[in-house]
PDB file of N, CA and C in Angstrom:
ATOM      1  N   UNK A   1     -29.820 -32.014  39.127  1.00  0.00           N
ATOM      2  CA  UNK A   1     -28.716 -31.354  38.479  1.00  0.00           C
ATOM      3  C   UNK A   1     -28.595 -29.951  39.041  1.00  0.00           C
ATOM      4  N   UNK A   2     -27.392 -29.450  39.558  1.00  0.00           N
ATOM      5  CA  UNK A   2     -27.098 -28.194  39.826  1.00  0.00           C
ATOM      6  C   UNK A   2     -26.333 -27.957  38.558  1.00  0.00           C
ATOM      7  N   UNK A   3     -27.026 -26.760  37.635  1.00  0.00           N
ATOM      8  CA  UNK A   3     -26.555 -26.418  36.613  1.00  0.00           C
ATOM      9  C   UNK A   3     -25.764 -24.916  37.103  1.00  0.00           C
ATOM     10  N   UNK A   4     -26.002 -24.347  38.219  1.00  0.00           N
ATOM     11  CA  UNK A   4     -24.830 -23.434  38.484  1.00  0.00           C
ATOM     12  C   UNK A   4     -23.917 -24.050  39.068  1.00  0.00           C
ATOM     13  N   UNK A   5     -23.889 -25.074  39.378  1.00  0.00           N
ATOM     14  CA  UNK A   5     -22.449 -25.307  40.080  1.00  0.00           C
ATOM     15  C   UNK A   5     -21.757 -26.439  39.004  1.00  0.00           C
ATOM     16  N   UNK A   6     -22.173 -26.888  37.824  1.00  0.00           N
ATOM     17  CA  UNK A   6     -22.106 -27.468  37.138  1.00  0.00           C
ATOM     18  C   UNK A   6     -21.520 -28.880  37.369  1.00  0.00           C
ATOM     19  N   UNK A   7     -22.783 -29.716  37.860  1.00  0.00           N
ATOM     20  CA  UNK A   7     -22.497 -31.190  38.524  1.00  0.00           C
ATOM     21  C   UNK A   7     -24.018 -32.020  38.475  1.00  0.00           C
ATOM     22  N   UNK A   8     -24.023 -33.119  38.365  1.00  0.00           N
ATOM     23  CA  UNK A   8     -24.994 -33.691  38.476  1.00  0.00           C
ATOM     24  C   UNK A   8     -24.804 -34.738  39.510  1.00  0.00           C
ATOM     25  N   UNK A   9     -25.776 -35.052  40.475  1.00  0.00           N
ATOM     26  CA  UNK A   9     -25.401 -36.408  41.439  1.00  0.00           C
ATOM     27  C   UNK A   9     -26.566 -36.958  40.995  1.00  0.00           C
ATOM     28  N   UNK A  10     -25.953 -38.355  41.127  1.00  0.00           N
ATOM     29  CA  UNK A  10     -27.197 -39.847  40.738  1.00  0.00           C
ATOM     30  C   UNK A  10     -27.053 -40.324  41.781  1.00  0.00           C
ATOM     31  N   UNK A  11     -28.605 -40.495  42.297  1.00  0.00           N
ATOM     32  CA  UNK A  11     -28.735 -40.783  43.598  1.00  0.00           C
ATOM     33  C   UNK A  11     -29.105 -42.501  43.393  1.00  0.00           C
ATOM     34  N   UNK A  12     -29.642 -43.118  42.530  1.00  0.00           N
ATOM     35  CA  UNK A  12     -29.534 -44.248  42.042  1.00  0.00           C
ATOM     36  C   UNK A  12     -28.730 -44.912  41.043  1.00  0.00           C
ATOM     37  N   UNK A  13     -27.658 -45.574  41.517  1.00  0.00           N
ATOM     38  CA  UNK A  13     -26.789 -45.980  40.652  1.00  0.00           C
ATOM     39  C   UNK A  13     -26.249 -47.579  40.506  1.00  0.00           C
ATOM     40  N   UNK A  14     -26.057 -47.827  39.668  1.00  0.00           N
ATOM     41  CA  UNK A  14     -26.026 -49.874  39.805  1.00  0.00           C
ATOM     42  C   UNK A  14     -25.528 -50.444  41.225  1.00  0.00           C
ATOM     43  N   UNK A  15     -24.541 -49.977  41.796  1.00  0.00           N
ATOM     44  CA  UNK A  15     -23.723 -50.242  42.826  1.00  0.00           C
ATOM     45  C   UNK A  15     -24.636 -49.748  44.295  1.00  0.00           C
ATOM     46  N   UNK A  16     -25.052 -48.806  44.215  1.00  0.00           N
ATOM     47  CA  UNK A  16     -25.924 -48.407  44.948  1.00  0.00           C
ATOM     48  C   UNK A  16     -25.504 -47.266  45.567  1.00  0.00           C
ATOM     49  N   UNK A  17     -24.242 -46.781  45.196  1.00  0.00           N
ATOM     50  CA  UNK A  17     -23.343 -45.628  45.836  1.00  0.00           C
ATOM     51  C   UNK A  17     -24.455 -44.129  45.103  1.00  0.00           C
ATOM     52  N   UNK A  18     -24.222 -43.313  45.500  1.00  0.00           N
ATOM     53  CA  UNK A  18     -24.193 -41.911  45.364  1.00  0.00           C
ATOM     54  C   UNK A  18     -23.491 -41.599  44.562  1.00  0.00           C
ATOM     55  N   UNK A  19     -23.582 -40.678  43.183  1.00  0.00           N
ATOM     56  CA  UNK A  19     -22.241 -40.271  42.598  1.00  0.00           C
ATOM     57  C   UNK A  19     -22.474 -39.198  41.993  1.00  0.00           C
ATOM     58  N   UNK A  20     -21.390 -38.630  42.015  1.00  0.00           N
ATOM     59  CA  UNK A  20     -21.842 -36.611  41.329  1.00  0.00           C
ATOM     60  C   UNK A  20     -20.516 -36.748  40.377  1.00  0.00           C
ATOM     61  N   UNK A  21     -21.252 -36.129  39.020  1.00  0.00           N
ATOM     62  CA  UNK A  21     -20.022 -35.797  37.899  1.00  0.00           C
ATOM     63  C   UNK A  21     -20.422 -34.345  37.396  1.00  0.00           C
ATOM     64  N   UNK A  22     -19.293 -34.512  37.172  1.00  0.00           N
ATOM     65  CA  UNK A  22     -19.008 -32.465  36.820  1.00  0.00           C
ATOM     66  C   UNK A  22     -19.689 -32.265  34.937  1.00  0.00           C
ATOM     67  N   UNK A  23     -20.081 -31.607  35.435  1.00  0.00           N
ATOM     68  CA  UNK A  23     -20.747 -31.164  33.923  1.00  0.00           C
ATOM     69  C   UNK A  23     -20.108 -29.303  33.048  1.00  0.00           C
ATOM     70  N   UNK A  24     -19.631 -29.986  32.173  1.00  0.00           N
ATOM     71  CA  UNK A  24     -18.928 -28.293  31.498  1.00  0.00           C
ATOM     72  C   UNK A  24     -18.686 -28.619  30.295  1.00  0.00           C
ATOM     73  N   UNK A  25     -18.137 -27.561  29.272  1.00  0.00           N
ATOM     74  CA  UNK A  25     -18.573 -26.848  28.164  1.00  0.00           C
ATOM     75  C   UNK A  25     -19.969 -27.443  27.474  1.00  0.00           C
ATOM     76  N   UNK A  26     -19.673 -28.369  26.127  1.00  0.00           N
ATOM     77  CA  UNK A  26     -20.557 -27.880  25.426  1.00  0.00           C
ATOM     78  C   UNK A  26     -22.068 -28.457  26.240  1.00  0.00           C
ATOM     79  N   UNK A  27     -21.719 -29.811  26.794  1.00  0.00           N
ATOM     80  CA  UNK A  27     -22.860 -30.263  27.820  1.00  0.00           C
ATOM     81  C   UNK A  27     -23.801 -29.932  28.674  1.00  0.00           C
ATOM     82  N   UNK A  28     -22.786 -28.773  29.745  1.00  0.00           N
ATOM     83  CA  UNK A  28     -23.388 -27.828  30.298  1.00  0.00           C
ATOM     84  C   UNK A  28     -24.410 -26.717  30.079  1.00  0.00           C
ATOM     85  N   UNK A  29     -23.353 -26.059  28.376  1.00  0.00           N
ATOM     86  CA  UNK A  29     -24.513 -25.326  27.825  1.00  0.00           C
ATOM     87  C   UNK A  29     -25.633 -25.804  27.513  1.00  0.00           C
ATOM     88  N   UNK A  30     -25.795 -26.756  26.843  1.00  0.00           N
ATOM     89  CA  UNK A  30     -26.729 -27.385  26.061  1.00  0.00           C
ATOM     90  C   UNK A  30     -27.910 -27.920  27.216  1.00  0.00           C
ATOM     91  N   UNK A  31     -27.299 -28.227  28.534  1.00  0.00           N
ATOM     92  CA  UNK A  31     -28.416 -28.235  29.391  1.00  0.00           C
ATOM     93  C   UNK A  31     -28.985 -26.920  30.371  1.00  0.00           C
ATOM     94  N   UNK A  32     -28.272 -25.997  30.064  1.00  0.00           N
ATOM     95  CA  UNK A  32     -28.777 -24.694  30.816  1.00  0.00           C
ATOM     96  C   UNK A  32     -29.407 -24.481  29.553  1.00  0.00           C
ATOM     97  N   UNK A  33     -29.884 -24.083  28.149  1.00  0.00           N
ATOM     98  CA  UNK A  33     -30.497 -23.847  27.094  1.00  0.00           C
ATOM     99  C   UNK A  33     -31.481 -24.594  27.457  1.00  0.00           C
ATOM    100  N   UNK A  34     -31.573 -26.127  27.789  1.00  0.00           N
ATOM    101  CA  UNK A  34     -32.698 -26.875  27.874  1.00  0.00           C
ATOM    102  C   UNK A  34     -33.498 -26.434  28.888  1.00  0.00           C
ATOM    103  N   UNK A  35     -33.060 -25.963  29.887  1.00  0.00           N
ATOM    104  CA  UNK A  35     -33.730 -25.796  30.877  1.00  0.00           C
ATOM    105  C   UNK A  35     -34.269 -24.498  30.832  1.00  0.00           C
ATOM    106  N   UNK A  36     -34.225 -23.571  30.021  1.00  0.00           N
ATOM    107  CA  UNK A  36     -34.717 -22.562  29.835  1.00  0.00           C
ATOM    108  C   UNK A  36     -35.861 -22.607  28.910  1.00  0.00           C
ATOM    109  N   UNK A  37     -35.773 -23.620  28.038  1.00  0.00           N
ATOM    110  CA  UNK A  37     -36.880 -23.855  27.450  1.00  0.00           C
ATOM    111  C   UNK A  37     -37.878 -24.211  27.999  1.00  0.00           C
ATOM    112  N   UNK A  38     -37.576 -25.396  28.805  1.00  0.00           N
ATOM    113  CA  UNK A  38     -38.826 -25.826  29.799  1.00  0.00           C
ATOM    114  C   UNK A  38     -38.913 -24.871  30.780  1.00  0.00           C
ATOM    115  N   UNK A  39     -38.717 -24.289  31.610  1.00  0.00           N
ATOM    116  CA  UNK A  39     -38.689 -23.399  32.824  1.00  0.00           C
ATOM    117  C   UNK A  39     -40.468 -22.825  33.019  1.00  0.00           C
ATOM    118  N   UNK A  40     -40.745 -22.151  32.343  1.00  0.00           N
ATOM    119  CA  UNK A  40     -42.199 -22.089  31.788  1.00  0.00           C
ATOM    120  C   UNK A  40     -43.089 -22.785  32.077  1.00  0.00           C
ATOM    121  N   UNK A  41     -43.107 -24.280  31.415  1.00  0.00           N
ATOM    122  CA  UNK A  41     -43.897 -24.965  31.584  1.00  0.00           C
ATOM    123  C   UNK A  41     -43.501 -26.035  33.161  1.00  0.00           C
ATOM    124  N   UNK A  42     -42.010 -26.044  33.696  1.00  0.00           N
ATOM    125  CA  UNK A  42     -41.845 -27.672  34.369  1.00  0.00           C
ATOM    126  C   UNK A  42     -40.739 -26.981  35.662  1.00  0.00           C
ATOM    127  N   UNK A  43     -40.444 -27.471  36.739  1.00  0.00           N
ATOM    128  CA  UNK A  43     -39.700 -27.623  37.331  1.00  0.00           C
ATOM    129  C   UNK A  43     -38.177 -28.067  36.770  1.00  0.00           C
ATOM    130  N   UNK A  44     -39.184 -29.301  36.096  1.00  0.00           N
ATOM    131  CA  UNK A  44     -38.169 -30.424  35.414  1.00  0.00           C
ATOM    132  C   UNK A  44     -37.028 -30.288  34.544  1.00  0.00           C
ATOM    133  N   UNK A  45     -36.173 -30.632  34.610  1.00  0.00           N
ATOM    134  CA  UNK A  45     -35.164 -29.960  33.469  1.00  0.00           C
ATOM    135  C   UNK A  45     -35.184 -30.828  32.116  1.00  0.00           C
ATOM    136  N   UNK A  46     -36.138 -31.982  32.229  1.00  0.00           N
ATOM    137  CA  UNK A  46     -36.463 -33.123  31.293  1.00  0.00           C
ATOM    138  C   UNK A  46     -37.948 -33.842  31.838  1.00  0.00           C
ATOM    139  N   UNK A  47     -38.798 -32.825  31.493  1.00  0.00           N
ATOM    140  CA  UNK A  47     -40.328 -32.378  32.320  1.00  0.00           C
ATOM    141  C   UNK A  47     -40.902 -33.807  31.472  1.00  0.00           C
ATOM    142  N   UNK A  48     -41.875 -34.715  30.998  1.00  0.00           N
ATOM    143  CA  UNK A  48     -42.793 -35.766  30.645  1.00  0.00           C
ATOM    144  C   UNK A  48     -42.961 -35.109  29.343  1.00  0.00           C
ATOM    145  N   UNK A  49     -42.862 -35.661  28.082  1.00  0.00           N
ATOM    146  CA  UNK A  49     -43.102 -35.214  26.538  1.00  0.00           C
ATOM    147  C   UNK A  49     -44.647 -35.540  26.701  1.00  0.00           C
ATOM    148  N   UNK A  50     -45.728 -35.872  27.390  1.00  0.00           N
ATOM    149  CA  UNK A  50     -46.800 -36.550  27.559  1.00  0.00           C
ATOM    150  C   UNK A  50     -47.506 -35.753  28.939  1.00  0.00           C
ATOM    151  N   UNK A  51     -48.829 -35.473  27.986  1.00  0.00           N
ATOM    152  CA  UNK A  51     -49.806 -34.774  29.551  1.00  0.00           C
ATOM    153  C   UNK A  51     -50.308 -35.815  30.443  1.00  0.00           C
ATOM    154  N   UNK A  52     -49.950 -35.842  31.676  1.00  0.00           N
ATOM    155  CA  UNK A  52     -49.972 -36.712  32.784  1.00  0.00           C
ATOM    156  C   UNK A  52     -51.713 -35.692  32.968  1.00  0.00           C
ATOM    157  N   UNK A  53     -52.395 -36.887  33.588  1.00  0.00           N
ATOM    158  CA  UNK A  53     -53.489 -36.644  34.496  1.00  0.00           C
ATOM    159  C   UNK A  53     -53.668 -36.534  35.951  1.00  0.00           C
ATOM    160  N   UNK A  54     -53.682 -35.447  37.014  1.00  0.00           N
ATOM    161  CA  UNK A  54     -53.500 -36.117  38.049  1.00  0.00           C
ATOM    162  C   UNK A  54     -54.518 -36.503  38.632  1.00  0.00           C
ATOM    163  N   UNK A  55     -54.220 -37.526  39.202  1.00  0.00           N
ATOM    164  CA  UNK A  55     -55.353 -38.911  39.411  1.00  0.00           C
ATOM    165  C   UNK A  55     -56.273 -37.905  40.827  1.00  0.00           C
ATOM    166  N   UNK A  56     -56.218 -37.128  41.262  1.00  0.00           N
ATOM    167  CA  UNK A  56     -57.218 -36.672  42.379  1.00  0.00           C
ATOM    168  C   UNK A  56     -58.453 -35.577  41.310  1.00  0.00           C
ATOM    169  N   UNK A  57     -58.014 -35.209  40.695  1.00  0.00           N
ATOM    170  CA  UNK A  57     -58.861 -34.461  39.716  1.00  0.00           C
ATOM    171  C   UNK A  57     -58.940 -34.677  38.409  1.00  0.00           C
ATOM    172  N   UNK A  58     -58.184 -35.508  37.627  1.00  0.00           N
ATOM    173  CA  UNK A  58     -58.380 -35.751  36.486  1.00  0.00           C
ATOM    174  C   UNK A  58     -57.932 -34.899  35.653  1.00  0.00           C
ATOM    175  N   UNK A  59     -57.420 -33.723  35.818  1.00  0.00           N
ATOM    176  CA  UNK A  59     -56.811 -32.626  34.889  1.00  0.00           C
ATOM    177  C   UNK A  59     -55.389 -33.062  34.403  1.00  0.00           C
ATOM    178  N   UNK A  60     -55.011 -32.179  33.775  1.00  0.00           N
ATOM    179  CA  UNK A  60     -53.626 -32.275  33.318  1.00  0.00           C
ATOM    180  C   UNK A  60     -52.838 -31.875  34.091  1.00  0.00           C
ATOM    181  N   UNK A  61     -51.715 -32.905  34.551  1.00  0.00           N
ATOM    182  CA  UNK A  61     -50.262 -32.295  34.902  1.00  0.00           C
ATOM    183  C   UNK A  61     -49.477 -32.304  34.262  1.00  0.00           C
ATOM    184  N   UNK A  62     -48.825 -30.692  33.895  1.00  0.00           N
ATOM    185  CA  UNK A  62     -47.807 -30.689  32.787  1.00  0.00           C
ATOM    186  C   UNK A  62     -46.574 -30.701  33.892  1.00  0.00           C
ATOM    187  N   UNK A  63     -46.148 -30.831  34.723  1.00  0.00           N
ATOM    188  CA  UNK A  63     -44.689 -30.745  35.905  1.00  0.00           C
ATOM    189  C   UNK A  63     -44.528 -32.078  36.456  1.00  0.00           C
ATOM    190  N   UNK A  64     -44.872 -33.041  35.360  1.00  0.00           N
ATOM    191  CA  UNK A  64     -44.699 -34.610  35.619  1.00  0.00           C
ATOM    192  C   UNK A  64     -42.897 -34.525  34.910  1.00  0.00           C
ATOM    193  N   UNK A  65     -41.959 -35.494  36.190  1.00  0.00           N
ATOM    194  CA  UNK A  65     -41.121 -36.010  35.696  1.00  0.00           C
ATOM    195  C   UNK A  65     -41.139 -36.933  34.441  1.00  0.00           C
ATOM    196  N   UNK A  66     -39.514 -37.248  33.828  1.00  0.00           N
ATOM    197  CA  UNK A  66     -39.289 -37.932  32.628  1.00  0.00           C
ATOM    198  C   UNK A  66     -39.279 -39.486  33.103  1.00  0.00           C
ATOM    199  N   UNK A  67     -40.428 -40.237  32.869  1.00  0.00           N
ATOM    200  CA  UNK A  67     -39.621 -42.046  33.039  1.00  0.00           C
ATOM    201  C   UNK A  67     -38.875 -42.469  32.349  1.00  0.00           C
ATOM    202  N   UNK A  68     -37.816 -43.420  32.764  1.00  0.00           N
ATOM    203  CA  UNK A  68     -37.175 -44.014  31.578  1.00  0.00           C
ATOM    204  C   UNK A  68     -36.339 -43.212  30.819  1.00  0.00           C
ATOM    205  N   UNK A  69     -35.726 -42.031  31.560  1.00  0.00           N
ATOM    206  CA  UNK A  69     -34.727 -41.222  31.620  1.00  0.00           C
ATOM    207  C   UNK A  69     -33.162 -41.820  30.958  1.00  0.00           C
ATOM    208  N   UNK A  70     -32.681 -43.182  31.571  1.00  0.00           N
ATOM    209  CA  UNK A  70     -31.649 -43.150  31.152  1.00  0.00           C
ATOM    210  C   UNK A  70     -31.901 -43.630  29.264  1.00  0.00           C
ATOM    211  N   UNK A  71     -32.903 -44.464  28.643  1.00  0.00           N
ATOM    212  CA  UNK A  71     -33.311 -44.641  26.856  1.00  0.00           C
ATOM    213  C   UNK A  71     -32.701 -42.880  26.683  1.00  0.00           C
ATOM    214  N   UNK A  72     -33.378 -42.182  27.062  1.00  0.00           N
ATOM    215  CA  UNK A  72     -33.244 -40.675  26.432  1.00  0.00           C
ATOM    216  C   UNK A  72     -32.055 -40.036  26.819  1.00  0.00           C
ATOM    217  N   UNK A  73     -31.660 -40.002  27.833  1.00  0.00           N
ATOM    218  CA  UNK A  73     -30.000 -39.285  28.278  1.00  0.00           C
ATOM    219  C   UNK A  73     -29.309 -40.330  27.501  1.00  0.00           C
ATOM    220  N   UNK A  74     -29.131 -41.304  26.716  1.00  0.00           N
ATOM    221  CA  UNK A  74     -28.244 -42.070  25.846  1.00  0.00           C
ATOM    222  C   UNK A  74     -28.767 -41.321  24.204  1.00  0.00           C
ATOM    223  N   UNK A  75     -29.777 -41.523  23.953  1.00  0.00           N
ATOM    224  CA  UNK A  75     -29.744 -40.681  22.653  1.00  0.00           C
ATOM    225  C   UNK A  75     -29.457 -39.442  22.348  1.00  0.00           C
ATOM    226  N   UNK A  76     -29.777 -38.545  23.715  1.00  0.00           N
ATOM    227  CA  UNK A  76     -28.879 -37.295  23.342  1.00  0.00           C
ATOM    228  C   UNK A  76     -27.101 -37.609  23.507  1.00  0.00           C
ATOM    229  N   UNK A  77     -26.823 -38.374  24.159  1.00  0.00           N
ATOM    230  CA  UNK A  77     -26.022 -38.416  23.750  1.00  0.00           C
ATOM    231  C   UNK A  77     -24.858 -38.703  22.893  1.00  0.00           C
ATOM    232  N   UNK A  78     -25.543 -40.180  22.176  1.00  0.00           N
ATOM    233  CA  UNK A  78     -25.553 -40.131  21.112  1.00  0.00           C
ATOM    234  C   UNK A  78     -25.440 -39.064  19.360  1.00  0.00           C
ATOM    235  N   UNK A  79     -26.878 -38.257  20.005  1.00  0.00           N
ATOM    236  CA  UNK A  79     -26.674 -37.539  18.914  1.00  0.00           C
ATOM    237  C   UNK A  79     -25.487 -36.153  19.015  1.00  0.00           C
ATOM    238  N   UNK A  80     -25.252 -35.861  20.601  1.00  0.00           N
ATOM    239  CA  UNK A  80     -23.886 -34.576  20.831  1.00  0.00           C
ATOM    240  C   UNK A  80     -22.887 -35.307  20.283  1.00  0.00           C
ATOM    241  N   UNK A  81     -22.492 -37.088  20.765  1.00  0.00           N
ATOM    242  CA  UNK A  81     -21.143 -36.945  20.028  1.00  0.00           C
ATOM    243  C   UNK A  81     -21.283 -37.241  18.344  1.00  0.00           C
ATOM    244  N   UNK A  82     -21.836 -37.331  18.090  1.00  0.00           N
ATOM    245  CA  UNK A  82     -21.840 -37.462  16.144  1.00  0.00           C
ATOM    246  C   UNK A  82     -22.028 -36.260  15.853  1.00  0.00           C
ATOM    247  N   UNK A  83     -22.360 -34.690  16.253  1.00  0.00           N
ATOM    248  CA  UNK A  83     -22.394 -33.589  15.936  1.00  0.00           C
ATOM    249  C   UNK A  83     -20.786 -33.075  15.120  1.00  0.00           C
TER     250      UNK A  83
END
């Protein structure tokens, strides 16, 4: 997600194409807020709710991506449009 240029491209998509959609008002905000929250802890703009181990040392990686991304990008969205 480029949240300054306000667009997201899915680089995996059913068809197999490439596709970028524009992201603005309340959406946009709500994911530049998110990403400020995590920033701290993740790269990620939807960082792993779960401490990953990484398997060469056994410690914690907290800058593990989200699996299973699209279950959760449907419940938020879900819950923005019933707001």
């Amino acid at each position: 997600m480029d949240l300054n240029a306000g667009r997201a491209t899915l680089h995996d998509t059913q068809n197999g194409e490439q596709r970028t959609l524009p992201l603005a008002g309340k959406a946009l905000e709500a994911l530049r807020q998110l990403k400020l929250q995590h920033s701290a802890r993740s790269e990620y703009l939807f960082p792993s709710p779960t401490v990953v181990l990484d398997p060469k040392t056994g410690k914690p990686h907290l800058d593990a991506p989200y699996e299973h991304f699209d279950a959760h990008w449907y419940a938020a969205l879900t819950r923005t449009c019933s707001a």
